[in-house]
C-alpha atoms as a PDB file:
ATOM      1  CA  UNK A   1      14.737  30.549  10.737  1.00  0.00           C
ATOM      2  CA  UNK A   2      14.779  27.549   8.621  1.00  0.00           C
ATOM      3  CA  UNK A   3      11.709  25.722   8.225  1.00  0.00           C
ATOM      4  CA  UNK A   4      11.160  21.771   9.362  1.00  0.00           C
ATOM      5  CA  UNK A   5      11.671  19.413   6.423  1.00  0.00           C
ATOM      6  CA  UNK A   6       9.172  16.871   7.960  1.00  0.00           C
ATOM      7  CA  UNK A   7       9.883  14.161   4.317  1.00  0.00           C
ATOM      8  CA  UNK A   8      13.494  14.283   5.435  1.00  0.00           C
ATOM      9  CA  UNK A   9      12.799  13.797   9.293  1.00  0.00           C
ATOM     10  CA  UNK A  10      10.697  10.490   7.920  1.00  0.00           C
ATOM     11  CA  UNK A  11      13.111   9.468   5.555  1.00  0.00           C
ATOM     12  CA  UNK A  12      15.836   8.948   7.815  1.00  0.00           C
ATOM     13  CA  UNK A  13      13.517   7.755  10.504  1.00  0.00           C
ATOM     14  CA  UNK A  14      12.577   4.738   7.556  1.00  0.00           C
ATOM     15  CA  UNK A  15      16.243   4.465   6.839  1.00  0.00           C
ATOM     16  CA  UNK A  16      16.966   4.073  10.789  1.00  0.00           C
ATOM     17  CA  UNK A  17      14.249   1.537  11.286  1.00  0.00           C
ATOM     18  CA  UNK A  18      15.006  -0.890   8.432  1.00  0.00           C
ATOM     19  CA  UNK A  19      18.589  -0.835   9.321  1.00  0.00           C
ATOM     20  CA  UNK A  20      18.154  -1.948  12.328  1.00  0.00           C
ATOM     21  CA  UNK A  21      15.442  -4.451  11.314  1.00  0.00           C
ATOM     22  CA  UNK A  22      12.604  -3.314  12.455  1.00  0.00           C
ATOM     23  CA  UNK A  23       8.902  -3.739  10.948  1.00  0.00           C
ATOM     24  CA  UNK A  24       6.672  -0.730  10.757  1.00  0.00           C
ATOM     25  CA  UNK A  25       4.511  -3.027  12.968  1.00  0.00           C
ATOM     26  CA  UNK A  26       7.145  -3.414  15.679  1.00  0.00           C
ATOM     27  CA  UNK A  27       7.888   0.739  15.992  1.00  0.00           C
ATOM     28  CA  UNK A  28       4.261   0.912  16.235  1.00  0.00           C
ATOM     29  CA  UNK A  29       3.144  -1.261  18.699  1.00  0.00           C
ATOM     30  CA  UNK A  30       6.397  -0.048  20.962  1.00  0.00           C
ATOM     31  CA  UNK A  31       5.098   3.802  20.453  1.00  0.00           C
ATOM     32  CA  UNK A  32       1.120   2.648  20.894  1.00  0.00           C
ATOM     33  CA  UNK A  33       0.017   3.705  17.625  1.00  0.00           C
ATOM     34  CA  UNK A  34      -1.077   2.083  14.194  1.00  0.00           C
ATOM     35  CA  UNK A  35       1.416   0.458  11.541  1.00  0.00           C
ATOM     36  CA  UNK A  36      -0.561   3.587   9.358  1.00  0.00           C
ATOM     37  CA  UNK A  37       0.385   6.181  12.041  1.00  0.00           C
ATOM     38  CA  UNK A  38       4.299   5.318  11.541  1.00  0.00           C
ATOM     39  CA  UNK A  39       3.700   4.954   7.192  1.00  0.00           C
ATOM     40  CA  UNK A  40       2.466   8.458   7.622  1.00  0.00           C
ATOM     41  CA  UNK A  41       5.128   9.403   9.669  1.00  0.00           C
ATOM     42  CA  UNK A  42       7.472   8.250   7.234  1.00  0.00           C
ATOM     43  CA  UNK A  43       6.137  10.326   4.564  1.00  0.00           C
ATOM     44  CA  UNK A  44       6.395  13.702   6.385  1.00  0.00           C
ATOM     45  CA  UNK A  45       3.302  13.732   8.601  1.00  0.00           C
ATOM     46  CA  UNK A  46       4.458  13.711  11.811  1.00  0.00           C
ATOM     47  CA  UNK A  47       3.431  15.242  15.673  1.00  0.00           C
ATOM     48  CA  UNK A  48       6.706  16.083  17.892  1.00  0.00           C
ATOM     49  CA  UNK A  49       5.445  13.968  20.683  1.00  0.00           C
ATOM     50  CA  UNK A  50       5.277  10.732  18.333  1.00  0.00           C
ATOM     51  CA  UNK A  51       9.008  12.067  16.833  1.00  0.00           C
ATOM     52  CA  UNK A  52      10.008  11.114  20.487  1.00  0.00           C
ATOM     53  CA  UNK A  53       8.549   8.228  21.289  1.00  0.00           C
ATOM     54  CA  UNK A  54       9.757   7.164  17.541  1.00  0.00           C
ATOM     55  CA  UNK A  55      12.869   8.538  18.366  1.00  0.00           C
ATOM     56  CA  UNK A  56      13.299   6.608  21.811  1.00  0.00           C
ATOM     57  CA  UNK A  57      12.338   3.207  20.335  1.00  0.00           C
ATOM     58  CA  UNK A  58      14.602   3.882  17.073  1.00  0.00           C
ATOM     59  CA  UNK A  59      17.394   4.801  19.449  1.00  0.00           C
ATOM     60  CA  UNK A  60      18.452   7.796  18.424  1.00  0.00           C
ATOM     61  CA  UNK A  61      18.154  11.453  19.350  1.00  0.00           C
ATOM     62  CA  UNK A  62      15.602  13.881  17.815  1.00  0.00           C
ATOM     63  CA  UNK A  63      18.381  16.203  16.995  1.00  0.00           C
ATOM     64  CA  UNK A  64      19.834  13.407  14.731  1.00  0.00           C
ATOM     65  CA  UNK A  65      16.835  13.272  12.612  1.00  0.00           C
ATOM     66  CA  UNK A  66      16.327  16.807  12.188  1.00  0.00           C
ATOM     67  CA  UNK A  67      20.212  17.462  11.258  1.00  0.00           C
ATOM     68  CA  UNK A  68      19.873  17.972   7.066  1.00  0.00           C
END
């Protein structure tokens, strides 16, 4: 089984969110969590149930961001 590249699950999710125009402060508040939650996210630290919610604002599917 291949392991979880959790920097390249926050890199696109960064990529995602500034294309669609969207502050760090924005994702946050729609998710509940702090601007710092979603920086960390976007450097690899990340729980699954936040990759959803994350996911759900972002508009996109969780199987998108995990795709290599």
């Amino acid at each position: 089984m291949k392991d979880i590249d959790f920097d390249s699950i926050g890199k696109k999710l960064k990529e995602i969110r500034t294309h669609k125009g969207f502050t760090q402060k924005f994702v946050a508040s729609s998710v509940k969590v702090n601007t710092s939650h979603i920086s960390n996210i976007e450097n690899g630290k990340i729980s699954l149930t936040t990759l959803v919610n994350v996911c759900n604002v972002l508009g996109t599917t969780v199987d998108y961001v995990l795709k290599n």
